[in-house]
N, C-alpha and C. Protein backbone atom coordinates (compact mmCIF):
# COMPACT_ATOMS: atom_id res chain seq x y z
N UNK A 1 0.84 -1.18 0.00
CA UNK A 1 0.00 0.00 0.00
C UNK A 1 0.89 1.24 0.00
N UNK A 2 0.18 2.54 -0.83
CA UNK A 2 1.28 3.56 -0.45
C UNK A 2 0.46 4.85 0.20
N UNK A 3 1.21 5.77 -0.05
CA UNK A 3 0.41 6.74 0.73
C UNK A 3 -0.53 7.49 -0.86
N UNK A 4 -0.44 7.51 -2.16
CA UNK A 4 -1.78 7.57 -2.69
C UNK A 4 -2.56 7.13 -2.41
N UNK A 5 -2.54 5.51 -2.13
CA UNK A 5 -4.18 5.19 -2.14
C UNK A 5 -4.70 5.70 -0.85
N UNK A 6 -4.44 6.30 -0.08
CA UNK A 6 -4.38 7.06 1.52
C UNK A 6 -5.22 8.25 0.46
N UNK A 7 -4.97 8.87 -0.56
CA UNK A 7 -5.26 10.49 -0.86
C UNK A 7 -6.53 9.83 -1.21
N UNK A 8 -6.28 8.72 -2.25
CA UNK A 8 -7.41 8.46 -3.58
C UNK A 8 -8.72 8.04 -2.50
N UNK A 9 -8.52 7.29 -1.41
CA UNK A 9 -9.77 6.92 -0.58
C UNK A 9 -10.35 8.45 0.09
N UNK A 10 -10.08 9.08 0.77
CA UNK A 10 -10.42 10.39 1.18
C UNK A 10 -10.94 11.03 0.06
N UNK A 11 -10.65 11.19 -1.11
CA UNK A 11 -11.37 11.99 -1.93
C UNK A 11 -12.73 11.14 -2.22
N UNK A 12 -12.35 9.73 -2.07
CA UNK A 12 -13.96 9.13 -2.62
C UNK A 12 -14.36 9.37 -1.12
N UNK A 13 -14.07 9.11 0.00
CA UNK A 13 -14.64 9.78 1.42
C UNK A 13 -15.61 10.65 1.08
N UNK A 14 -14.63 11.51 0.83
CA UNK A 14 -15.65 13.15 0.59
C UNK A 14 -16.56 13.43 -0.25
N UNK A 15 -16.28 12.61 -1.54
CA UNK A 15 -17.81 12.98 -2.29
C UNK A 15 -18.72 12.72 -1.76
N UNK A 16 -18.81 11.38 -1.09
CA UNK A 16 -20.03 10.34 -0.24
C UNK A 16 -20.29 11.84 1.07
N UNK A 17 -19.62 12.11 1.65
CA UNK A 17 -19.57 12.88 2.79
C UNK A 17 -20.18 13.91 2.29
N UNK A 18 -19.63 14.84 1.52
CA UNK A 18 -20.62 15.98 1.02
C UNK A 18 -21.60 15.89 0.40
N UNK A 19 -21.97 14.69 -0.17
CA UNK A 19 -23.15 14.45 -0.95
C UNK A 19 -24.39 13.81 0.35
N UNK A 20 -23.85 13.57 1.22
CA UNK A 20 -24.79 13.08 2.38
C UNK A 20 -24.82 14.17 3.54
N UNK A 21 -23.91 15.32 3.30
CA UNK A 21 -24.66 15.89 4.06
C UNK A 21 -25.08 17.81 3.53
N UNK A 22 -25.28 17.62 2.09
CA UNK A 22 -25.34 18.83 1.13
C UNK A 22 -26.15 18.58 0.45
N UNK A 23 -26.62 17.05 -0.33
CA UNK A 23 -27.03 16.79 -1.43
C UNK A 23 -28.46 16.98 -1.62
N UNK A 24 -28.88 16.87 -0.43
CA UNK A 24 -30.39 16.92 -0.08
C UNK A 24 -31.29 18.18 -0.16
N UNK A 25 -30.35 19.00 0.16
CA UNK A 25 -30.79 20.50 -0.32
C UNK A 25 -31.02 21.04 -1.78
N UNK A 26 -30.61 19.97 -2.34
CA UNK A 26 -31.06 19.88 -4.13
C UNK A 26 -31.83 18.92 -4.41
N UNK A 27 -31.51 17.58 -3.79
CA UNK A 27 -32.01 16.40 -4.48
C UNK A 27 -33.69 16.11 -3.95
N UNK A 28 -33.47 16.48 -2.71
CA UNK A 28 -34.66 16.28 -1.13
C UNK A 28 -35.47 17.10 -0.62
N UNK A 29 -35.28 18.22 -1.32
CA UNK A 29 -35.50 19.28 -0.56
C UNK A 29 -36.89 19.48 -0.44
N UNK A 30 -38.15 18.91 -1.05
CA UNK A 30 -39.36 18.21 -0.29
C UNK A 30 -39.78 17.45 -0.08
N UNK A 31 -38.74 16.65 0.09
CA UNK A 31 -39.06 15.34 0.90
C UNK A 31 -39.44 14.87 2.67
N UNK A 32 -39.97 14.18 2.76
CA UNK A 32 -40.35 14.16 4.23
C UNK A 32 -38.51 14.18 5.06
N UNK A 33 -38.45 14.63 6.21
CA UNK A 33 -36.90 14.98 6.76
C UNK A 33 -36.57 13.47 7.51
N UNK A 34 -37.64 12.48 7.68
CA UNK A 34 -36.82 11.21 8.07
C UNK A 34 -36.49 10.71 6.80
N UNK A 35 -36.94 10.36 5.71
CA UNK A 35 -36.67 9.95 4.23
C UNK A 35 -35.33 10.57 4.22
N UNK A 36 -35.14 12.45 4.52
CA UNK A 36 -33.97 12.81 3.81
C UNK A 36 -32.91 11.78 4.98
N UNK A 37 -32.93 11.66 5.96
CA UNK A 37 -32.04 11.53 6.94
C UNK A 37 -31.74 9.93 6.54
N UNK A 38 -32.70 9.16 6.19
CA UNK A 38 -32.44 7.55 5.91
C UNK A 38 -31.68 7.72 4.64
N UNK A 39 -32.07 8.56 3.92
CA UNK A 39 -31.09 8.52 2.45
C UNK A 39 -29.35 9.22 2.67
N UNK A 40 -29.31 10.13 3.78
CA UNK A 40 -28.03 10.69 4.04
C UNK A 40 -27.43 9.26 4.80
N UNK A 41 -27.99 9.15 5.65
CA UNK A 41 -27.64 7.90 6.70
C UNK A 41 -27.10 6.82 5.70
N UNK A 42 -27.25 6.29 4.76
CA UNK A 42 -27.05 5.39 3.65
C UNK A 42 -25.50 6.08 2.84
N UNK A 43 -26.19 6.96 2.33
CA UNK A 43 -24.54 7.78 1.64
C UNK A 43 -23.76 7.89 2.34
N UNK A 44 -23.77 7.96 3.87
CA UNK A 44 -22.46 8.13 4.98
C UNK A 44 -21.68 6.99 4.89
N UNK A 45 -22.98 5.58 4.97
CA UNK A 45 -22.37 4.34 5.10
C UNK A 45 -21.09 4.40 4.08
N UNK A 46 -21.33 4.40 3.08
CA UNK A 46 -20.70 4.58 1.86
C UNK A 46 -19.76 5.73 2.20
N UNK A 47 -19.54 6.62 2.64
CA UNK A 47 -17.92 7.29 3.16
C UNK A 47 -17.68 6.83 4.15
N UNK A 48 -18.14 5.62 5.43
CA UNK A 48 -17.15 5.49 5.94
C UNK A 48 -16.41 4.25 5.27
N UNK A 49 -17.43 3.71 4.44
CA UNK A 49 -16.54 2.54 3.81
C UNK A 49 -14.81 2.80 3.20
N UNK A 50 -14.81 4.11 2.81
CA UNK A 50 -13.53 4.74 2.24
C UNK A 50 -12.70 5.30 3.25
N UNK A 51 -13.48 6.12 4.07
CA UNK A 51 -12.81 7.21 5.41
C UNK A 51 -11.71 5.82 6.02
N UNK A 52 -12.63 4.55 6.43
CA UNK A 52 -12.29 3.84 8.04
C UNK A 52 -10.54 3.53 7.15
N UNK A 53 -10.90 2.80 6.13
CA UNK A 53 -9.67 2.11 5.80
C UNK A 53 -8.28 3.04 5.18
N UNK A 54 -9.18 4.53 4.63
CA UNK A 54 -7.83 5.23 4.33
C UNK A 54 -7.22 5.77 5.78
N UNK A 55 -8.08 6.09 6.51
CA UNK A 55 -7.51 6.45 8.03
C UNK A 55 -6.25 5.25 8.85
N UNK A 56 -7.04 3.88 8.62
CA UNK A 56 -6.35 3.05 8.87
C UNK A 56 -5.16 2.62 8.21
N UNK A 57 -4.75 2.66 6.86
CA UNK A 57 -3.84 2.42 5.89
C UNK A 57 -2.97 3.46 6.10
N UNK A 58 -3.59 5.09 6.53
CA UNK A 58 -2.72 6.11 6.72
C UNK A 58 -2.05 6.49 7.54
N UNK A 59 -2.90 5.82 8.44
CA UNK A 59 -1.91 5.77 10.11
C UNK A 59 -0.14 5.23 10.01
N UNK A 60 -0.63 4.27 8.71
CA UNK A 60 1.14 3.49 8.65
C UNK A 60 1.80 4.77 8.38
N UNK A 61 1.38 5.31 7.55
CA UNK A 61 2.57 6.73 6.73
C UNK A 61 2.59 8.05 7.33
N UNK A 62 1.28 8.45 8.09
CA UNK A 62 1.38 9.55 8.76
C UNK A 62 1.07 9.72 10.20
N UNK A 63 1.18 10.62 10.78
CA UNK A 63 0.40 10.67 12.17
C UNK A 63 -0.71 11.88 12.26
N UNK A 64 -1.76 11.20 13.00
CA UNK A 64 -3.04 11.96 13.39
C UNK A 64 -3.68 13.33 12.85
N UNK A 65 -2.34 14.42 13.43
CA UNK A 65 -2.83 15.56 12.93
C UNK A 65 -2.39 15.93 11.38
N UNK A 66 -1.59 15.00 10.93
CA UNK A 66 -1.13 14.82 9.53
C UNK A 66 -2.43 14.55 8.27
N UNK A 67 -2.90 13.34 9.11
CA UNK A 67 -4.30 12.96 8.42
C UNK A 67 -5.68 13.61 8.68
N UNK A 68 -5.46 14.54 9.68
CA UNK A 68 -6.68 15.43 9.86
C UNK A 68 -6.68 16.89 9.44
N UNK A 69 -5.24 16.98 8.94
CA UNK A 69 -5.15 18.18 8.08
C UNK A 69 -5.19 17.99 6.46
N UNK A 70 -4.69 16.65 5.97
CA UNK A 70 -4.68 16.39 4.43
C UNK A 70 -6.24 16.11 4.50
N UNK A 71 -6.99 15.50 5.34
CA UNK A 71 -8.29 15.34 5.54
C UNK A 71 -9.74 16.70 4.92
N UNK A 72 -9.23 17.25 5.71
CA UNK A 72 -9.40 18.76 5.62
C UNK A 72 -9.40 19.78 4.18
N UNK A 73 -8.10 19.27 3.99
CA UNK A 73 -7.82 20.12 2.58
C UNK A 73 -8.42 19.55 1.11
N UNK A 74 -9.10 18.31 1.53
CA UNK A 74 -9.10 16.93 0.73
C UNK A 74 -10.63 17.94 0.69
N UNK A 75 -11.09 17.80 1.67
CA UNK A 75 -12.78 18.09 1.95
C UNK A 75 -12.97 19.52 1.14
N UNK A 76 -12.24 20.96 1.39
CA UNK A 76 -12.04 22.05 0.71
C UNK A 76 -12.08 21.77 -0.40
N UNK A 77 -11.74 20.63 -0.95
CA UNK A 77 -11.42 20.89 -2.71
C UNK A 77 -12.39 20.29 -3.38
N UNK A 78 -12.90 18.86 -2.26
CA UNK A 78 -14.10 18.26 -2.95
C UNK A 78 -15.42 19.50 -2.95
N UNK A 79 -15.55 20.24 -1.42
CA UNK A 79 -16.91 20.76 -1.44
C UNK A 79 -16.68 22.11 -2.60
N UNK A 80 -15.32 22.58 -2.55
CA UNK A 80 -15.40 24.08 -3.86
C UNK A 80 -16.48 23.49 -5.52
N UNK A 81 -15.49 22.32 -5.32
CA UNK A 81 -16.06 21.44 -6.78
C UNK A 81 -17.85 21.02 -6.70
N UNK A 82 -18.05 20.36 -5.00
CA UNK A 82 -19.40 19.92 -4.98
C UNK A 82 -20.33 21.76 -5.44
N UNK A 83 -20.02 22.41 -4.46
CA UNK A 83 -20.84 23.92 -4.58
C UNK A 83 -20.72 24.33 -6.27
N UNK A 84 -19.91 24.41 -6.86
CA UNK A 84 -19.54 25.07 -7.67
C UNK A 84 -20.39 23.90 -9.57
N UNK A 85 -20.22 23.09 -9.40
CA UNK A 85 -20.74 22.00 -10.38
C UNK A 85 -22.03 21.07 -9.69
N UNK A 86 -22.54 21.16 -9.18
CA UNK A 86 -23.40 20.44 -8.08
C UNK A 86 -24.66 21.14 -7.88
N UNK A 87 -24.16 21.99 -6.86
CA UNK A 87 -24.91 22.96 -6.19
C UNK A 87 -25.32 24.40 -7.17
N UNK A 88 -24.21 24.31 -7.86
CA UNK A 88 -24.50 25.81 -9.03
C UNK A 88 -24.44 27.07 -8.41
N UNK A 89 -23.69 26.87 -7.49
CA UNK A 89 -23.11 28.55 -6.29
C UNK A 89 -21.87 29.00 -7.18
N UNK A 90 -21.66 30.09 -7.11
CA UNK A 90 -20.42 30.83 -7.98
C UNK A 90 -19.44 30.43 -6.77
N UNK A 91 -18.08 30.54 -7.53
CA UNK A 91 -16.72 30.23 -6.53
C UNK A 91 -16.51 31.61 -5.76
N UNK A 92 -16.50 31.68 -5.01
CA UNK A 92 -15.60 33.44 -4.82
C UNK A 92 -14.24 33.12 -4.10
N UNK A 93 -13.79 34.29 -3.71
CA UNK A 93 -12.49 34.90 -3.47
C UNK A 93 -11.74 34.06 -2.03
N UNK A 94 -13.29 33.75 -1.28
CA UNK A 94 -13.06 33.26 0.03
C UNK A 94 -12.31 31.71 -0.11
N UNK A 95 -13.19 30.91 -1.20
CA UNK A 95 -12.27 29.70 -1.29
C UNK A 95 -10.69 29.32 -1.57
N UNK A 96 -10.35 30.57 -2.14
CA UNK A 96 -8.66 31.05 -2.31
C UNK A 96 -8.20 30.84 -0.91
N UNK A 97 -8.80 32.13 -0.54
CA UNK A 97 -8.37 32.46 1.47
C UNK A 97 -7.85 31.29 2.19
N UNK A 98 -9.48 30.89 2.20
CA UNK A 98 -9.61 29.53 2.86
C UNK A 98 -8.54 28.39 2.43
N UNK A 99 -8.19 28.20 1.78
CA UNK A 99 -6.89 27.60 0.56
C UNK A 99 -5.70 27.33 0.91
N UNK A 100 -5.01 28.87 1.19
CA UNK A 100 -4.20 29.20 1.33
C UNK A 100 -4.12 29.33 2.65
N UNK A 101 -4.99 29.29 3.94
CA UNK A 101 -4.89 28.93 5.06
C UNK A 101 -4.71 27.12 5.31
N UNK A 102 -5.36 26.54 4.52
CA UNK A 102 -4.94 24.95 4.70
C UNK A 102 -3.53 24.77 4.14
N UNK A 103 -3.28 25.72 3.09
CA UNK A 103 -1.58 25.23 2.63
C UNK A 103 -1.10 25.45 3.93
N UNK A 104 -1.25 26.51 4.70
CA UNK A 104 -0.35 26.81 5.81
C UNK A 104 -0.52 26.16 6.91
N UNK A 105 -1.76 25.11 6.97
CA UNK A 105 -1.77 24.39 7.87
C UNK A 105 -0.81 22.66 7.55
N UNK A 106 -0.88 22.82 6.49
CA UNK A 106 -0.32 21.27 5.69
C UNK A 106 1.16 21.29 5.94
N UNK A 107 1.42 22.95 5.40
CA UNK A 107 3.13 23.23 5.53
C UNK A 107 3.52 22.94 6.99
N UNK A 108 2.96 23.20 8.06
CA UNK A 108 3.06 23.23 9.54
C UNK A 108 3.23 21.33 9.91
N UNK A 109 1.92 21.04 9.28
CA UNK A 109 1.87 19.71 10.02
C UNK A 109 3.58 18.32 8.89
N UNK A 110 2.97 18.83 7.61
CA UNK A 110 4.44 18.18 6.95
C UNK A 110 5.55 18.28 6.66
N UNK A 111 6.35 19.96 7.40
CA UNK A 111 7.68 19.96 7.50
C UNK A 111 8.32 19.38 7.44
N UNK A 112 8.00 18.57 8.35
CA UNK A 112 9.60 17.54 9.42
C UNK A 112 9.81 16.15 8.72
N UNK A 113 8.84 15.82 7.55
CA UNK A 113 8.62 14.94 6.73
C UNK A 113 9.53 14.96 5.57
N UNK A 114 9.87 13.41 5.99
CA UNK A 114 11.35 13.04 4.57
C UNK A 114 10.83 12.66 3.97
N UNK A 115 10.90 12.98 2.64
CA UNK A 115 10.36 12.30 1.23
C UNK A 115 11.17 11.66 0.77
């Protein structure tokens, strides 16, 4: 195993993740709210199927706050893409910001890291 398939599972994480807890506001949005919640509840299943084992596979290559910051930045890029092609919200200026505050959190947590 390497540390891609660690990235490639988190990104399928996150579609399942933002689509179960965003999607409904397009797809659901008059639907009865236990229906929406049994249909989110179902799509979660389906990210943790990806989350448990890239967390677990990633633990070999990184530590904790390593994987809860690539975690993070993983989630930023899926939801810009979910809002932006999905949702049909314009991008603005803030998702840069926001961006460029996770680079500086990534740079912090993967310094000390030998490639």
């Amino acid at each position: 195993m390497n540390r891609w398939l660690v990235v490639v599972l988190l990104i399928f994480s996150n579609f399942f993740m933002t689509y179960a807890w965003y999607g409904h506001l397009r797809d659901f949005r008059h639907k009865p709210i236990l229906f929406v919640i049994l249909i989110s509840w179902s799509v979660a299943l389906l990210e943790y199927c990806f989350q448990v084992p890239a967390n677990r596979i990633g633990s070999g290559f990184f530590n904790l706050p390593q994987l809860k910051v690539m975690q993070e930045i993983i989630t930023m890029c899926v939801f810009a893409g979910f809002c932006f092609f999905y949702m049909k919200q314009p991008l603005k200026l803030d998702f840069l910001w926001a961006g460029l505050c996770l680079a500086g959190a990534a740079y912090f947590m993967f310094r000390n890291v030998a490639v």
